[in-house]
PDB file of N, CA and C in Angstrom:
ATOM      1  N   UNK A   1     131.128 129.904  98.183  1.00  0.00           N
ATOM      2  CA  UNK A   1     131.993 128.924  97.558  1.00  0.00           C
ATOM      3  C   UNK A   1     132.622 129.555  96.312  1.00  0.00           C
ATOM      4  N   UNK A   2     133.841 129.691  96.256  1.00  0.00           N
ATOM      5  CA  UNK A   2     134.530 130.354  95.483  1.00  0.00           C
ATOM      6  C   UNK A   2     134.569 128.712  93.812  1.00  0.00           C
ATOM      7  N   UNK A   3     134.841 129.496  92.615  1.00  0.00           N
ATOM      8  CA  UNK A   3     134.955 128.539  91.516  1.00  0.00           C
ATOM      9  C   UNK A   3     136.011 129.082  91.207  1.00  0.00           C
ATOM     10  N   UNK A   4     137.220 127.900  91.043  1.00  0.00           N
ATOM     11  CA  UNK A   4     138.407 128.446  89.908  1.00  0.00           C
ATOM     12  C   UNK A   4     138.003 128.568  88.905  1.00  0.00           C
ATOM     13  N   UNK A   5     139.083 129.729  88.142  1.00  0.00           N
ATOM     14  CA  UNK A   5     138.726 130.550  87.237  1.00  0.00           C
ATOM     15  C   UNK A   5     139.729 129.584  86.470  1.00  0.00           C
ATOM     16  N   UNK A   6     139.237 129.255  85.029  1.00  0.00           N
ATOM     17  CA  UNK A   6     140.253 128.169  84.056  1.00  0.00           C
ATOM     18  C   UNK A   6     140.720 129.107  83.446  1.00  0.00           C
ATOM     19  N   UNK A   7     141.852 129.420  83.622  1.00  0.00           N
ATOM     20  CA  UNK A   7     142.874 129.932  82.409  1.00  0.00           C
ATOM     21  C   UNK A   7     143.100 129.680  81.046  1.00  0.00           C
ATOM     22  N   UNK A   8     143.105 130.660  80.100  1.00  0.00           N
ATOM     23  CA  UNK A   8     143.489 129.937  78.784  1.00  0.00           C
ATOM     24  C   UNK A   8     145.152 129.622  78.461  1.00  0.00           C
ATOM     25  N   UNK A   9     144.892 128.555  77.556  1.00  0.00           N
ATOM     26  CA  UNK A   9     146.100 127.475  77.374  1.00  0.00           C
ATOM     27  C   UNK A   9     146.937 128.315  76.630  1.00  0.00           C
ATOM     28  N   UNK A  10     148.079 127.797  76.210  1.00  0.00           N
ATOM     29  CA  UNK A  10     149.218 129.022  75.408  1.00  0.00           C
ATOM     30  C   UNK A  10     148.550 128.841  73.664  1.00  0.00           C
ATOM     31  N   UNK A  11     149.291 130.227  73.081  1.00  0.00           N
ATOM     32  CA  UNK A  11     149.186 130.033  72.139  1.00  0.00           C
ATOM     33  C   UNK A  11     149.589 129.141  71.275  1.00  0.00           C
ATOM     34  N   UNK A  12     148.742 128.377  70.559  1.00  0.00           N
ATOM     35  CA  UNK A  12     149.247 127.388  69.219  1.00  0.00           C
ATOM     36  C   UNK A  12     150.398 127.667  68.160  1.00  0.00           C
ATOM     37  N   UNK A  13     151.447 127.055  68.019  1.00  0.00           N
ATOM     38  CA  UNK A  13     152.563 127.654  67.299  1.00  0.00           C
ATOM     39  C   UNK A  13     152.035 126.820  66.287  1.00  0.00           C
ATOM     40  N   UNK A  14     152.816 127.758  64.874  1.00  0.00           N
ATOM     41  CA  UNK A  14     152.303 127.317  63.679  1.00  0.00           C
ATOM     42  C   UNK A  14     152.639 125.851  62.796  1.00  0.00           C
ATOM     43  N   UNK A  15     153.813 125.330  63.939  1.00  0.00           N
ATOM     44  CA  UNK A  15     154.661 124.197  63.471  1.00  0.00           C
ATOM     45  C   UNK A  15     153.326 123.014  64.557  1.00  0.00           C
ATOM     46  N   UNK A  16     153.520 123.324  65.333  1.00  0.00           N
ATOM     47  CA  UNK A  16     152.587 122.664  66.540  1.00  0.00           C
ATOM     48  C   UNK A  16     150.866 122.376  65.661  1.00  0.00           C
ATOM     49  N   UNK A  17     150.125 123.429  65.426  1.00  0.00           N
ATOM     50  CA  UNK A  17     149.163 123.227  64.487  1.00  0.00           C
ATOM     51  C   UNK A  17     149.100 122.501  63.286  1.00  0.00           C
ATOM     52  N   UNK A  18     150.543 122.564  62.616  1.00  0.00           N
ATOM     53  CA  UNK A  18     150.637 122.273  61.246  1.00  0.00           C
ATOM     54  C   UNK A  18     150.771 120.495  61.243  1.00  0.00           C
ATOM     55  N   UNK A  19     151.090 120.164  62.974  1.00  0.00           N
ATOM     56  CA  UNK A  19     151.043 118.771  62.881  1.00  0.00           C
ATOM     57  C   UNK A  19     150.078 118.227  63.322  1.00  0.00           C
ATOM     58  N   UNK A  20     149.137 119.048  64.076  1.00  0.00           N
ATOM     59  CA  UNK A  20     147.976 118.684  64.848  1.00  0.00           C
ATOM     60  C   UNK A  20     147.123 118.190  63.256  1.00  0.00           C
ATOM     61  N   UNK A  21     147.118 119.608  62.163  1.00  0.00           N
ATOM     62  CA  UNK A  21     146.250 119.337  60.970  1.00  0.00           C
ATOM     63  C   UNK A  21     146.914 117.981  60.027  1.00  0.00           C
ATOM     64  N   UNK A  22     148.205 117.782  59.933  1.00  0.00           N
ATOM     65  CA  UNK A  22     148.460 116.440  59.561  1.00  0.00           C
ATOM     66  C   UNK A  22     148.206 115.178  60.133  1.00  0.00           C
ATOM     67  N   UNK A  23     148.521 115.050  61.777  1.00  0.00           N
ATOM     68  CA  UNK A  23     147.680 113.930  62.238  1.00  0.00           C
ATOM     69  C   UNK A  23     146.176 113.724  62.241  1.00  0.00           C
ATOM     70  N   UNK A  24     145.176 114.865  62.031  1.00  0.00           N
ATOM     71  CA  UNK A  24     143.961 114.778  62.086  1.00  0.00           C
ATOM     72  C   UNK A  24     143.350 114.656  60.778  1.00  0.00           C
ATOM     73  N   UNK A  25     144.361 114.967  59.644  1.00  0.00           N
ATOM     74  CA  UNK A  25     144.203 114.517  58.312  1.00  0.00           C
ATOM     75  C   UNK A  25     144.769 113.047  58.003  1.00  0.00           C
ATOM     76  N   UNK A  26     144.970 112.364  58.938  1.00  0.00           N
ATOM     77  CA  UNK A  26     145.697 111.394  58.555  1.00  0.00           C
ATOM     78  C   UNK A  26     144.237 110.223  57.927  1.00  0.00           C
ATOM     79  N   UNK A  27     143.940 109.505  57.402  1.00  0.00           N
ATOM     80  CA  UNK A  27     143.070 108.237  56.695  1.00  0.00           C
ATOM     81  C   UNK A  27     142.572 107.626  57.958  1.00  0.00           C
ATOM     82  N   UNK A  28     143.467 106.971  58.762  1.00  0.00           N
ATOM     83  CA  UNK A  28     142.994 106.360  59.433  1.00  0.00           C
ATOM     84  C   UNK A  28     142.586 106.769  60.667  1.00  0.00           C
ATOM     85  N   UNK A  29     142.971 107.655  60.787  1.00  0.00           N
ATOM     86  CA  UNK A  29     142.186 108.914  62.268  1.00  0.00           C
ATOM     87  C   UNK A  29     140.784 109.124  61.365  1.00  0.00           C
ATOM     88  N   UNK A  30     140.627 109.556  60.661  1.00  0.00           N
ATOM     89  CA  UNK A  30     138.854 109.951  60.112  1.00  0.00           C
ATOM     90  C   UNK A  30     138.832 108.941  59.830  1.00  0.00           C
ATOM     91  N   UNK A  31     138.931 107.318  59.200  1.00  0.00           N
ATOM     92  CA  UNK A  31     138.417 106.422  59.106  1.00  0.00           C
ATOM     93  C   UNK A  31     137.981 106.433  61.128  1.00  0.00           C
ATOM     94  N   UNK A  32     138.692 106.657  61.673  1.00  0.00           N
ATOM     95  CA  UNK A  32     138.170 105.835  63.506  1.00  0.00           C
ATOM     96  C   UNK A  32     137.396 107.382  63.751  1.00  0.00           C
ATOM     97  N   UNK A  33     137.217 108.257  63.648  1.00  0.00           N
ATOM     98  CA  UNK A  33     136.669 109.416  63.824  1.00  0.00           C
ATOM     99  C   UNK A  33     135.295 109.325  63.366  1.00  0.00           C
ATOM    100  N   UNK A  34     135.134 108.813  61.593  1.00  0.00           N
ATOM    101  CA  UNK A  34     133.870 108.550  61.145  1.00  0.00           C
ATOM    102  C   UNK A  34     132.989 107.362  61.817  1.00  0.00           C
ATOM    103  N   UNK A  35     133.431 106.566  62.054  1.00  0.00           N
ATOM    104  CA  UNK A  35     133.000 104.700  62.426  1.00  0.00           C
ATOM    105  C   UNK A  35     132.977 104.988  64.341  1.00  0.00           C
ATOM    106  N   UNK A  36     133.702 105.259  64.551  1.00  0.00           N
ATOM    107  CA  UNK A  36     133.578 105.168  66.001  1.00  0.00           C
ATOM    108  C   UNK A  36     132.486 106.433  66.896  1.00  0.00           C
ATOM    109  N   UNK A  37     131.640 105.982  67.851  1.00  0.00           N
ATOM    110  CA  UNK A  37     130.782 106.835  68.690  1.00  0.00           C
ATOM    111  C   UNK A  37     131.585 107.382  69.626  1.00  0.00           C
ATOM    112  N   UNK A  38     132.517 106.604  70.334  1.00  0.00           N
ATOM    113  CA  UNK A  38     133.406 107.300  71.611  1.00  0.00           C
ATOM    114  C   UNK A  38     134.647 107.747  70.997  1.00  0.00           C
ATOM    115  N   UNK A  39     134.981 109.188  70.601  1.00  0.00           N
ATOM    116  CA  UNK A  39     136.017 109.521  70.244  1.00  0.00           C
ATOM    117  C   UNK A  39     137.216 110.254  71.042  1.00  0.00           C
ATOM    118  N   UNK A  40     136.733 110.383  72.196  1.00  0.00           N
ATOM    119  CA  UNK A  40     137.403 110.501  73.076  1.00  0.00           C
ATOM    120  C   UNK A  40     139.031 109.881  73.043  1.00  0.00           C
ATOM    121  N   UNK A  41     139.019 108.455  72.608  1.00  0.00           N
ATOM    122  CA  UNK A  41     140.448 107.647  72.253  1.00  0.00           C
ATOM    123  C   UNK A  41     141.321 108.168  71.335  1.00  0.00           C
ATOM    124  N   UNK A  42     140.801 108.507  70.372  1.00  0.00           N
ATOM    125  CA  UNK A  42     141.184 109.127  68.905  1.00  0.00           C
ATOM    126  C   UNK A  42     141.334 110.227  69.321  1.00  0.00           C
ATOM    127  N   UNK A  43     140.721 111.191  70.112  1.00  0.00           N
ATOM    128  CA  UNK A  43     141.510 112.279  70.293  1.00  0.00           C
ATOM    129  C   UNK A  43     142.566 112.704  71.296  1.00  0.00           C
ATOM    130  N   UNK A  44     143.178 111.554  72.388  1.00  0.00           N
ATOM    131  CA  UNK A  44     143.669 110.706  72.709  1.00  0.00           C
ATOM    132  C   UNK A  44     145.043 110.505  72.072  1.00  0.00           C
ATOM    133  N   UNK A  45     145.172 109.481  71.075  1.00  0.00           N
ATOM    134  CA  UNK A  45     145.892 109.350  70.084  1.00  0.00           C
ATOM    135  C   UNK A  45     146.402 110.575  69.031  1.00  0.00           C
ATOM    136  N   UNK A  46     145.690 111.885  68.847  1.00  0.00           N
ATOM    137  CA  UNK A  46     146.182 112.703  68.337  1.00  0.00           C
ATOM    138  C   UNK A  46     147.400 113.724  69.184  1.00  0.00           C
ATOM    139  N   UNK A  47     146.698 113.962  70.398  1.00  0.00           N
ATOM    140  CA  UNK A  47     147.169 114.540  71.523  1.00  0.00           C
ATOM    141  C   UNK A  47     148.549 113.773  72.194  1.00  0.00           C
ATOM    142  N   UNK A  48     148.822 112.319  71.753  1.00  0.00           N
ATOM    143  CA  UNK A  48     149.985 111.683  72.572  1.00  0.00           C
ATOM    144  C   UNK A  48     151.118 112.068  71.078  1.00  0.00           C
ATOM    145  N   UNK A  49     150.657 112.239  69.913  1.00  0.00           N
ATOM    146  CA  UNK A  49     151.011 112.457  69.157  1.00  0.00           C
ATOM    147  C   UNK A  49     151.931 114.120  69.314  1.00  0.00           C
ATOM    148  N   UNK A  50     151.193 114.365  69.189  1.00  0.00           N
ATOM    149  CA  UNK A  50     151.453 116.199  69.212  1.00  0.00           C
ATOM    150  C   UNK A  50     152.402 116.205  70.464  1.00  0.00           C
ATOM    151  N   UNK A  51     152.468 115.574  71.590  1.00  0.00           N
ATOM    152  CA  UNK A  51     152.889 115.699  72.815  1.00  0.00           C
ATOM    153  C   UNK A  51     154.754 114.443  72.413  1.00  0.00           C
ATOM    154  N   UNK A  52     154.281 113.865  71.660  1.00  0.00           N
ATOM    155  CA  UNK A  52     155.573 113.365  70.981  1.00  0.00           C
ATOM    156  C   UNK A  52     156.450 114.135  70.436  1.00  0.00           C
ATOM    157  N   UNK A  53     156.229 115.071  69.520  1.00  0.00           N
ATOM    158  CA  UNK A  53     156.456 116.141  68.850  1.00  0.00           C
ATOM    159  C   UNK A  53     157.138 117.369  69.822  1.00  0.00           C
ATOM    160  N   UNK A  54     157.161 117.170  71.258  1.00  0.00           N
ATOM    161  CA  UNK A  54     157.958 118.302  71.896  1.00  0.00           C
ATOM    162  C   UNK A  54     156.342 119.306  72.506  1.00  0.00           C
ATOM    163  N   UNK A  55     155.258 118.845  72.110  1.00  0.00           N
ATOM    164  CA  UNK A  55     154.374 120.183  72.428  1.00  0.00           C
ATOM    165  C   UNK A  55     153.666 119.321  73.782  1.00  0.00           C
ATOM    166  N   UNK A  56     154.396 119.275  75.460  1.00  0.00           N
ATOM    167  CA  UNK A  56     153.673 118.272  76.351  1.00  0.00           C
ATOM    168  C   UNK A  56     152.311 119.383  76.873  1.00  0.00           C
ATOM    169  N   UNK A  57     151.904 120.085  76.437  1.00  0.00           N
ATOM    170  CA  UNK A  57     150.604 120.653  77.218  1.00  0.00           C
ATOM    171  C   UNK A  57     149.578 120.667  76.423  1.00  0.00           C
ATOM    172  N   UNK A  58     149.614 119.924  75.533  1.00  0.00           N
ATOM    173  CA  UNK A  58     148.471 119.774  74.289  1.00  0.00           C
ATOM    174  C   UNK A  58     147.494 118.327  75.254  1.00  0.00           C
ATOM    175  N   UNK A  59     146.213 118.666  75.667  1.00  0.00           N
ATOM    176  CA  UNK A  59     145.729 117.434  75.642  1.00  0.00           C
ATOM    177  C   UNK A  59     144.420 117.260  74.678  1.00  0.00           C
ATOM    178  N   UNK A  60     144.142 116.056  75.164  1.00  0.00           N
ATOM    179  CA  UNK A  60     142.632 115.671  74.138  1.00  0.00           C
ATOM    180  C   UNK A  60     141.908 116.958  73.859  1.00  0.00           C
ATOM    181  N   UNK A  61     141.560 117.758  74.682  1.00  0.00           N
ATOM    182  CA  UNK A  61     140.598 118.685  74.600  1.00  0.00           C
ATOM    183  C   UNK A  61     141.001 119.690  73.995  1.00  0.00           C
ATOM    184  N   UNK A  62     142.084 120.370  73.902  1.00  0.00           N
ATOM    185  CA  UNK A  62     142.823 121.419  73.573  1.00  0.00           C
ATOM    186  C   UNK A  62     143.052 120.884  71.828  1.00  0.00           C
ATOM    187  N   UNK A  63     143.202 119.992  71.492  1.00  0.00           N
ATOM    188  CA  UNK A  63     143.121 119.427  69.943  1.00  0.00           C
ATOM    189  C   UNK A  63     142.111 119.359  69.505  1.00  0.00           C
ATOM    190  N   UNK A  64     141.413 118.772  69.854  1.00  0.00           N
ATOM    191  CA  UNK A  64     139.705 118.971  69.198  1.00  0.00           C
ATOM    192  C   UNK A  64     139.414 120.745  69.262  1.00  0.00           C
ATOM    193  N   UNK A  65     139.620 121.270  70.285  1.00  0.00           N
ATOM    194  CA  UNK A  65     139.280 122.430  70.238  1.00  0.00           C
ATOM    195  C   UNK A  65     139.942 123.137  68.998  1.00  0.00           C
ATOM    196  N   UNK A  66     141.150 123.461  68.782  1.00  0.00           N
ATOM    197  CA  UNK A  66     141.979 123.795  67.927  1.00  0.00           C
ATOM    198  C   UNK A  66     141.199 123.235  66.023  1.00  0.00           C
ATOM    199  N   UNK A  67     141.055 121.954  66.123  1.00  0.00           N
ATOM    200  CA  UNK A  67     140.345 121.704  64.740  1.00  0.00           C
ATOM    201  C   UNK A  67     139.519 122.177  64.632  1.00  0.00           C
ATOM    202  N   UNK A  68     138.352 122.625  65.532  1.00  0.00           N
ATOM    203  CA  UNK A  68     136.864 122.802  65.330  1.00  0.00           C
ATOM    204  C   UNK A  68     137.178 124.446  65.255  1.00  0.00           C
ATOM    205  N   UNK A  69     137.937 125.243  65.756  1.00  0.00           N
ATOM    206  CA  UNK A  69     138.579 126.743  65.411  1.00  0.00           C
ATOM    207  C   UNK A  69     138.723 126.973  64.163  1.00  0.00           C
ATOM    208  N   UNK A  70     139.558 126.122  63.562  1.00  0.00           N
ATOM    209  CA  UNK A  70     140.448 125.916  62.211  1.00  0.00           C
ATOM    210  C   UNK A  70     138.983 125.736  60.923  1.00  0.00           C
ATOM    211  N   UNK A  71     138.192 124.681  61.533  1.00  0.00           N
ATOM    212  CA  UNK A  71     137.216 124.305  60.578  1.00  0.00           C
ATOM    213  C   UNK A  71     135.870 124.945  60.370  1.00  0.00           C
ATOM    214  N   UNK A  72     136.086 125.566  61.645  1.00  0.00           N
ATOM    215  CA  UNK A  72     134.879 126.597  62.152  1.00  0.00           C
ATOM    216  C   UNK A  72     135.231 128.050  61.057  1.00  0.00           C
ATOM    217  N   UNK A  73     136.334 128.584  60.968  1.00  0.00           N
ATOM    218  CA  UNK A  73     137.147 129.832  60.650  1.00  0.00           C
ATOM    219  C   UNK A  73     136.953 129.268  58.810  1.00  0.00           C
ATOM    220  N   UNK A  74     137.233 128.011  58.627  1.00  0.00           N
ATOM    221  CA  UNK A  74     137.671 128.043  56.987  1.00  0.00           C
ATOM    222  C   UNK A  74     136.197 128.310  56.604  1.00  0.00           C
ATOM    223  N   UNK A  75     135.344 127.234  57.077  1.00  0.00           N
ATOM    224  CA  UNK A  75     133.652 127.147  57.030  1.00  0.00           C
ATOM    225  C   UNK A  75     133.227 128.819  56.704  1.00  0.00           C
ATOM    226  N   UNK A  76     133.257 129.584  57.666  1.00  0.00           N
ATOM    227  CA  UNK A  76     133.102 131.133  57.515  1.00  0.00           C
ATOM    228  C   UNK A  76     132.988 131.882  56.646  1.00  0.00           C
ATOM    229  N   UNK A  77     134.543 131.604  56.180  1.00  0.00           N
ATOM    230  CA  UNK A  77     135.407 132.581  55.241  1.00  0.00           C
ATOM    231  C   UNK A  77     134.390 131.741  53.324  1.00  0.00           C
ATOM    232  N   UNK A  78     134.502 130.645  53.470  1.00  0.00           N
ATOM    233  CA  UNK A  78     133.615 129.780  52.243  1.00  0.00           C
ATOM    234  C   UNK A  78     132.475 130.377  52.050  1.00  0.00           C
ATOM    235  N   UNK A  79     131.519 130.657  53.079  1.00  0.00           N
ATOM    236  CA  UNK A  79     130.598 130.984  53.361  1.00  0.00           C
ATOM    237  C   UNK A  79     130.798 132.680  52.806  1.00  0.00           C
ATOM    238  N   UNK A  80     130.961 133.069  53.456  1.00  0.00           N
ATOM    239  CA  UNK A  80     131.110 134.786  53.002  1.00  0.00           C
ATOM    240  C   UNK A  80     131.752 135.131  51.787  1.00  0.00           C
ATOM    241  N   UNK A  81     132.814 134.078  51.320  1.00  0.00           N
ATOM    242  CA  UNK A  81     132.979 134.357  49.384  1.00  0.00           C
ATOM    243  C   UNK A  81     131.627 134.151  48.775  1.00  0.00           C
ATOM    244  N   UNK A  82     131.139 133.353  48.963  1.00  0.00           N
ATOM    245  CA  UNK A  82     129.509 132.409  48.396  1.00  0.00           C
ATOM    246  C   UNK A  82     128.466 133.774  48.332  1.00  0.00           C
ATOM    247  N   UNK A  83     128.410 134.615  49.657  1.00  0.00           N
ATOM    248  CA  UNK A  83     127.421 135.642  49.377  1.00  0.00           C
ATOM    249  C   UNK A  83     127.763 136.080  48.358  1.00  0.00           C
ATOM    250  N   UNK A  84     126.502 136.728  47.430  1.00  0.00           N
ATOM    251  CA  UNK A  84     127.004 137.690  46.585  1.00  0.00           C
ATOM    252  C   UNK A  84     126.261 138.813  46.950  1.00  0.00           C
ATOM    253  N   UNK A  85     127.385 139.840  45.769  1.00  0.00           N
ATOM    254  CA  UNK A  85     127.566 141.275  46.230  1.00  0.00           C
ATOM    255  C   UNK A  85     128.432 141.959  47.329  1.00  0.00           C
ATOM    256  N   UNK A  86     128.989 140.938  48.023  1.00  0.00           N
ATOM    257  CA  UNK A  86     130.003 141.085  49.006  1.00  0.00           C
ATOM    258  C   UNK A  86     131.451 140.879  48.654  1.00  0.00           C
ATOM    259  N   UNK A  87     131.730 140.592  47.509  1.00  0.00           N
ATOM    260  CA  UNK A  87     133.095 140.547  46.918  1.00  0.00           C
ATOM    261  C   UNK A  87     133.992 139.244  47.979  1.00  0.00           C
ATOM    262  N   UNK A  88     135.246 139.647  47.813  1.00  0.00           N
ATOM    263  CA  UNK A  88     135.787 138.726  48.722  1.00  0.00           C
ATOM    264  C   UNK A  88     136.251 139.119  50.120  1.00  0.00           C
ATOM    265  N   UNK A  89     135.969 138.374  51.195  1.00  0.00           N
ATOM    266  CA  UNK A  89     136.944 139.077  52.719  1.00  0.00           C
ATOM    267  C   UNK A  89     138.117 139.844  52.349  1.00  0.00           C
ATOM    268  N   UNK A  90     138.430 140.157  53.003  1.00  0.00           N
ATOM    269  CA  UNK A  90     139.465 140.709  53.235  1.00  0.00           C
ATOM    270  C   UNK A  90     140.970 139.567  53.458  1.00  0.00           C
ATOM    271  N   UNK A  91     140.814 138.721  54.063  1.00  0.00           N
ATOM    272  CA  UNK A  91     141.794 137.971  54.468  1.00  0.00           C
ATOM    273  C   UNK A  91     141.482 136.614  54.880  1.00  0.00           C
ATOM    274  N   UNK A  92     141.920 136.079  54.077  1.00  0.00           N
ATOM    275  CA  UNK A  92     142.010 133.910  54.592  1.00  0.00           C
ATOM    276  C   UNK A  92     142.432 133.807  56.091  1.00  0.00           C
ATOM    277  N   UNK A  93     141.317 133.048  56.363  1.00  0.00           N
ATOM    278  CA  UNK A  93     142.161 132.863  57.700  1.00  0.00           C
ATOM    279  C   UNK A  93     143.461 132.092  58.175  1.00  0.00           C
ATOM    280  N   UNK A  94     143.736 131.851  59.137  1.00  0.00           N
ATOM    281  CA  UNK A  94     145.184 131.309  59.281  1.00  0.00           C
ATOM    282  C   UNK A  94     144.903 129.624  58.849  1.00  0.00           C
ATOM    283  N   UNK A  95     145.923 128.985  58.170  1.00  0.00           N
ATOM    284  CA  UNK A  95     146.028 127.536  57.933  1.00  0.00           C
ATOM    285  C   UNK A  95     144.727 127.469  57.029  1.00  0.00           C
ATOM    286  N   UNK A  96     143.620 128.332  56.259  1.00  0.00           N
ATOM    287  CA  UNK A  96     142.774 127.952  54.844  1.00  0.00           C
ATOM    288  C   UNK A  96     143.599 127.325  54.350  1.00  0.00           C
ATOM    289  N   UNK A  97     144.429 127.204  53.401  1.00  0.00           N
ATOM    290  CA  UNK A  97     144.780 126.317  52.610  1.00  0.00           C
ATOM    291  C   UNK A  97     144.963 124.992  52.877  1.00  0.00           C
ATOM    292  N   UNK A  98     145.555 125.018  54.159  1.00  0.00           N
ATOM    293  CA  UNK A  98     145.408 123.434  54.696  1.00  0.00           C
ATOM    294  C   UNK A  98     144.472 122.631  55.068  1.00  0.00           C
ATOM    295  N   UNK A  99     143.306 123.454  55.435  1.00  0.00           N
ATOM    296  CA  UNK A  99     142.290 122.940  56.039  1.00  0.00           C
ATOM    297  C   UNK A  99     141.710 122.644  54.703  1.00  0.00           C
ATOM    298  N   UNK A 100     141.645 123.652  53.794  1.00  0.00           N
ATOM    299  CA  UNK A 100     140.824 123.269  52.362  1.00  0.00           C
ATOM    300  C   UNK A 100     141.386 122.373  51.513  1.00  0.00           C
ATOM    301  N   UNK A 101     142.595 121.704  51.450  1.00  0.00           N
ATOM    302  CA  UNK A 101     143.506 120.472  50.747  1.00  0.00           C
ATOM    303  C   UNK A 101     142.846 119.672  51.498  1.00  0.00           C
ATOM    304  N   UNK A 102     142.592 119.582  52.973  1.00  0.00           N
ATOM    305  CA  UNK A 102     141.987 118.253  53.643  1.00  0.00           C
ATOM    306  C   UNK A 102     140.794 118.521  53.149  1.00  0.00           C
ATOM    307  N   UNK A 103     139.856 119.498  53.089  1.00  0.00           N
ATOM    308  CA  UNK A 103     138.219 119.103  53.048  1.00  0.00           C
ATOM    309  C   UNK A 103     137.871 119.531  51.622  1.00  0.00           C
ATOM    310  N   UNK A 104     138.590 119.740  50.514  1.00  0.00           N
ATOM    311  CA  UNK A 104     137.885 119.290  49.410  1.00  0.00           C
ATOM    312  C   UNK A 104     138.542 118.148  48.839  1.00  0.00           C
ATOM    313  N   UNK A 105     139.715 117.545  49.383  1.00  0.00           N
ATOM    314  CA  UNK A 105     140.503 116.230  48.667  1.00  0.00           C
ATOM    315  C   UNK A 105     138.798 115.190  49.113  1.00  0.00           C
ATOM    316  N   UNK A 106     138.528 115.193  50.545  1.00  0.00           N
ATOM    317  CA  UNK A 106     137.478 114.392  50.801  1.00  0.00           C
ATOM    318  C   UNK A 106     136.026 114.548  51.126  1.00  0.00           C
ATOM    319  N   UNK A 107     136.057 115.715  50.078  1.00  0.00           N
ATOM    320  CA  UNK A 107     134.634 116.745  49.558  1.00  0.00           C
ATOM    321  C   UNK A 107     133.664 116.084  51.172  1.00  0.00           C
ATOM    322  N   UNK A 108     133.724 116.650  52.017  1.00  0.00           N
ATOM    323  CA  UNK A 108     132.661 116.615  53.291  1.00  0.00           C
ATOM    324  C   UNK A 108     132.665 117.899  53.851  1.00  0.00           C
ATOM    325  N   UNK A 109     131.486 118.329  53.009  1.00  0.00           N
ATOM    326  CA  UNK A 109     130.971 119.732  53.033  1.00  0.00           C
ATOM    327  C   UNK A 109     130.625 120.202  54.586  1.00  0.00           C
ATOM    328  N   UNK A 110     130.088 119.694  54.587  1.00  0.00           N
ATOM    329  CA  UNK A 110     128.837 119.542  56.182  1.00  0.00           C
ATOM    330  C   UNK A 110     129.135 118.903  57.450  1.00  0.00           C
ATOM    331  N   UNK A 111     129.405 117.418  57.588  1.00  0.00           N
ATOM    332  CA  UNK A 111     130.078 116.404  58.446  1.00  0.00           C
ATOM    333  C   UNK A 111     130.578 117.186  59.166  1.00  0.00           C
ATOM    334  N   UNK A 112     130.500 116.652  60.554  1.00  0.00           N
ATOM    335  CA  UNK A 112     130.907 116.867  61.873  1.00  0.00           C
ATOM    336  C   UNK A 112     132.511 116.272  61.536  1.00  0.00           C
ATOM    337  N   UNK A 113     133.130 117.007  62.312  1.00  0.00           N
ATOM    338  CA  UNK A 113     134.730 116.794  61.519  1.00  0.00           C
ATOM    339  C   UNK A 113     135.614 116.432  63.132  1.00  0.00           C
ATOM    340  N   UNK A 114     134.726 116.531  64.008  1.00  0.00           N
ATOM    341  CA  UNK A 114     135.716 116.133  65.333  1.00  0.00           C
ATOM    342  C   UNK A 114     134.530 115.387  66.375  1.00  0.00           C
TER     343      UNK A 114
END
């Protein structure tokens, strides 16, 4: 029994991301993100969003994935300034600054973010 092989999705353009991180920064997406158990809807709602925007191959899964990249990557880079004796990386990753305007405006260090 043969298994298809899943292909990876296209690359994320930086205009395409830059709205994915504004709708997922939006108040009332993490207000329904924090409060709600099935988020499946909400990510849902981000994805019909983004797909409004001209980007139609973005779905639920491919957005969550993309934040948890983004938040996973800033998390890292925080982390490895913090060691000491290691000076600083070499290089911010792509979209730090944005990701860090969203997560120290609403200081949630730790929190599951998708």
């Amino acid at each position: 029994m043969a298994v298809a092989k899943k292909t990876r999705g296209r690359i994320w353009e930086n205009q395409e991301t830059l709205l994915l991180l504004q709708k997922w920064g939006d108040e009332n997406i993490q207000m329904k993100l924090i409060s709600c158990t099935r988020k499946r809807p909400i990510w849902q709602e981000i994805s019909d969003f983004i797909r409004a925007a001209g980007y139609e191959d973005r779905d639920e899964d491919a957005c969550k994935t993309r934040v948890h990249t983004l938040v996973s990557a800033y998390r890292s880079y925080k982390d490895e300034c913090e060691k000491t004796g290691n000076g600083t990386p070499k290089r911010k990753p792509a979209f730090f600054d944005e990701v860090d305007e969203f997560l120290s405006k609403n200081h949630v260090p730790n929190r599951r973010l998708w």
